[in-house]
Protein backbone atom coordinates (compact mmCIF):
# COMPACT_ATOMS: atom_id res chain seq x y z
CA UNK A 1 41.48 14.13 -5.35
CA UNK A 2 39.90 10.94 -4.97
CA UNK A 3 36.49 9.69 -5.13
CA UNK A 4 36.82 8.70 -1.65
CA UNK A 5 38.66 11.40 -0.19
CA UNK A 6 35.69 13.63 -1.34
CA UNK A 7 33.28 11.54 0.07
CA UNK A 8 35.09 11.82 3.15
CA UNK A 9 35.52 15.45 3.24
CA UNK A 10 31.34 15.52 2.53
CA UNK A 11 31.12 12.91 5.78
CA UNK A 12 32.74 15.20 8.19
CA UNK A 13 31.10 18.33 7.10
CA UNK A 14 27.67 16.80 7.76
CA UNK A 15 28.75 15.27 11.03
CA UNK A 16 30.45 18.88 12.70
CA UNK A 17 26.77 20.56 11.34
CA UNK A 18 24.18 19.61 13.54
CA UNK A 19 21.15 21.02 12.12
CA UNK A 20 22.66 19.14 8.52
CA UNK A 21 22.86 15.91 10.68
CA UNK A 22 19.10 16.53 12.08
CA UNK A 23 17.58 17.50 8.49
CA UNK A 24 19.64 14.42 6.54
CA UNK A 25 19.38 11.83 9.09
CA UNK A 26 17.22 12.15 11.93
CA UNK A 27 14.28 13.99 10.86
CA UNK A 28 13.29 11.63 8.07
CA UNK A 29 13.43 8.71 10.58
CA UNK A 30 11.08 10.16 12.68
CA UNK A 31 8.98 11.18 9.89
CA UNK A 32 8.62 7.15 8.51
CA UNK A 33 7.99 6.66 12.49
CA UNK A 34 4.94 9.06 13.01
CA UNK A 35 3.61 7.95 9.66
CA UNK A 36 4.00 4.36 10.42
CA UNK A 37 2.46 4.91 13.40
CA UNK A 38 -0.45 6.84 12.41
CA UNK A 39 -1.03 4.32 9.50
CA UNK A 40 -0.63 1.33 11.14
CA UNK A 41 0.20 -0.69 8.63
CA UNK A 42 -2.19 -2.64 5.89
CA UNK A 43 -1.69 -6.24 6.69
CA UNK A 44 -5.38 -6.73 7.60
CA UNK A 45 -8.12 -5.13 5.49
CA UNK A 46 -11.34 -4.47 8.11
CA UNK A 47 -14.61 -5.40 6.78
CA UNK A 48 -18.10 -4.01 8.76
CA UNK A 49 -20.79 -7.01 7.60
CA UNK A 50 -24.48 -5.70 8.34
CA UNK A 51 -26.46 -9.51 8.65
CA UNK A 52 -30.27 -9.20 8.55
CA UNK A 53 -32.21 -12.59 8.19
CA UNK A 54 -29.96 -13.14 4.94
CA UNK A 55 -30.07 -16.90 5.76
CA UNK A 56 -27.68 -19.33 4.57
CA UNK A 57 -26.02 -17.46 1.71
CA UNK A 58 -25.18 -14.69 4.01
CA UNK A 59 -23.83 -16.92 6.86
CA UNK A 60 -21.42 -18.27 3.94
CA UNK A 61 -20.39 -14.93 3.17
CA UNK A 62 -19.24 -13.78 6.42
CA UNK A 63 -17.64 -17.39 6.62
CA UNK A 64 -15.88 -17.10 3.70
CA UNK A 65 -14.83 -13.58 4.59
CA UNK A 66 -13.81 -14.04 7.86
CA UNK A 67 -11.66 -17.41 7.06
CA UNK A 68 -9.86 -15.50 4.56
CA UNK A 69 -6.04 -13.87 5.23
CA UNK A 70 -5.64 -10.50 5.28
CA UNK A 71 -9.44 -9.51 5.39
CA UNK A 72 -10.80 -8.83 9.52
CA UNK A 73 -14.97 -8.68 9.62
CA UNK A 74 -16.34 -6.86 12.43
CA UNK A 75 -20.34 -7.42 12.08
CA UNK A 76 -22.85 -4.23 13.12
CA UNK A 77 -26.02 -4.12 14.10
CA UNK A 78 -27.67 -1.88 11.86
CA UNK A 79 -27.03 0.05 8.62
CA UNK A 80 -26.49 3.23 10.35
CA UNK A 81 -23.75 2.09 12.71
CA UNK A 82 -21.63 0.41 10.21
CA UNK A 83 -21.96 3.82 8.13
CA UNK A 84 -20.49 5.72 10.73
CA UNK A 85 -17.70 3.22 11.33
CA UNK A 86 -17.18 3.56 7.48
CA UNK A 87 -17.00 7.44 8.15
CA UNK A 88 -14.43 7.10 10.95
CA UNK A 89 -12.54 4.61 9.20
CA UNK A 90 -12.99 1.96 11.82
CA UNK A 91 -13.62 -0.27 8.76
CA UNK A 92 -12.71 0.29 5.19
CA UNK A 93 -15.72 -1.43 3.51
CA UNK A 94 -18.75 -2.24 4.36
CA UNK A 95 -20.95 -4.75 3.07
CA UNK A 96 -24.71 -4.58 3.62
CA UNK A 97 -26.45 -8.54 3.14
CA UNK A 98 -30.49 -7.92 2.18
CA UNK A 99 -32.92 -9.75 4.23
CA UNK A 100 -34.24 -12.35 2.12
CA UNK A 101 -30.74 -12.97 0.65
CA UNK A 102 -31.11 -16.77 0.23
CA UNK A 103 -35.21 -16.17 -1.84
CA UNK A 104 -33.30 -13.70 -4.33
CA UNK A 105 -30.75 -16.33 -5.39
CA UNK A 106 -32.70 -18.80 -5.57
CA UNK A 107 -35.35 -16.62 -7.78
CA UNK A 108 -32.12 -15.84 -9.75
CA UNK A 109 -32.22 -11.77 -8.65
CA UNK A 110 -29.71 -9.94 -8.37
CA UNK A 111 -28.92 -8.95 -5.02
CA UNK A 112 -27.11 -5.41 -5.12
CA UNK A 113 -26.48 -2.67 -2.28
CA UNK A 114 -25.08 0.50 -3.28
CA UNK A 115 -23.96 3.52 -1.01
């Protein structure tokens, strides 16, 4: 018997069984489907910014951000709402920029915001 004819044999035996058909074939296509779905993919990474009088340096930051590929900054209010959009995974990082932002560089200080 023939590597082939096997094969064949194999084919049809899957295709008359329904429930093999559903568990080999269909089932793990809609399994990549609902977790495609659900994930939505990870061509953009979604930076919350939190801006608060950091002057200059900060305005570069959220230029440079935003003008690069891949990386979508959504800017919050306060520290407290971009927490909670870190929590529901509206955003997967967030970046906190002191007031006073521009004074600490300049004074050579490091500027550093840990959660």
């Amino acid at each position: 018997m023939s590597v082939l004819a096997i094969m064949a044999v194999s084919v049809r035996r899957v295709l008359r069984d329904r429930l093999s058909l559903f568990f080999t074939m269909i089932l793990p296509i809609m399994v990549i489907l609902i977790i495609g779905a659900s994930v939505h993919g990870f061509s953009t990474f979604r930076v919350g910014v939190v801006e608060s009088s950091s002057g200059t340096s900060g305005e570069q930051v959220i230029a440079m951000l935003s003008s690069t590929p891949g990386i979508d900054v959504r800017q919050y209010p306060t520290t407290s709402t971009l927490e909670a959009a870190v929590r529901r995974s509206a955003v997967q990082a967030g970046l906190v920029l002191p007031a006073g932002m521009d004074q600490m560089i300049k004074g050579h200080r490091v500027v550093r915001r840990v959660w």
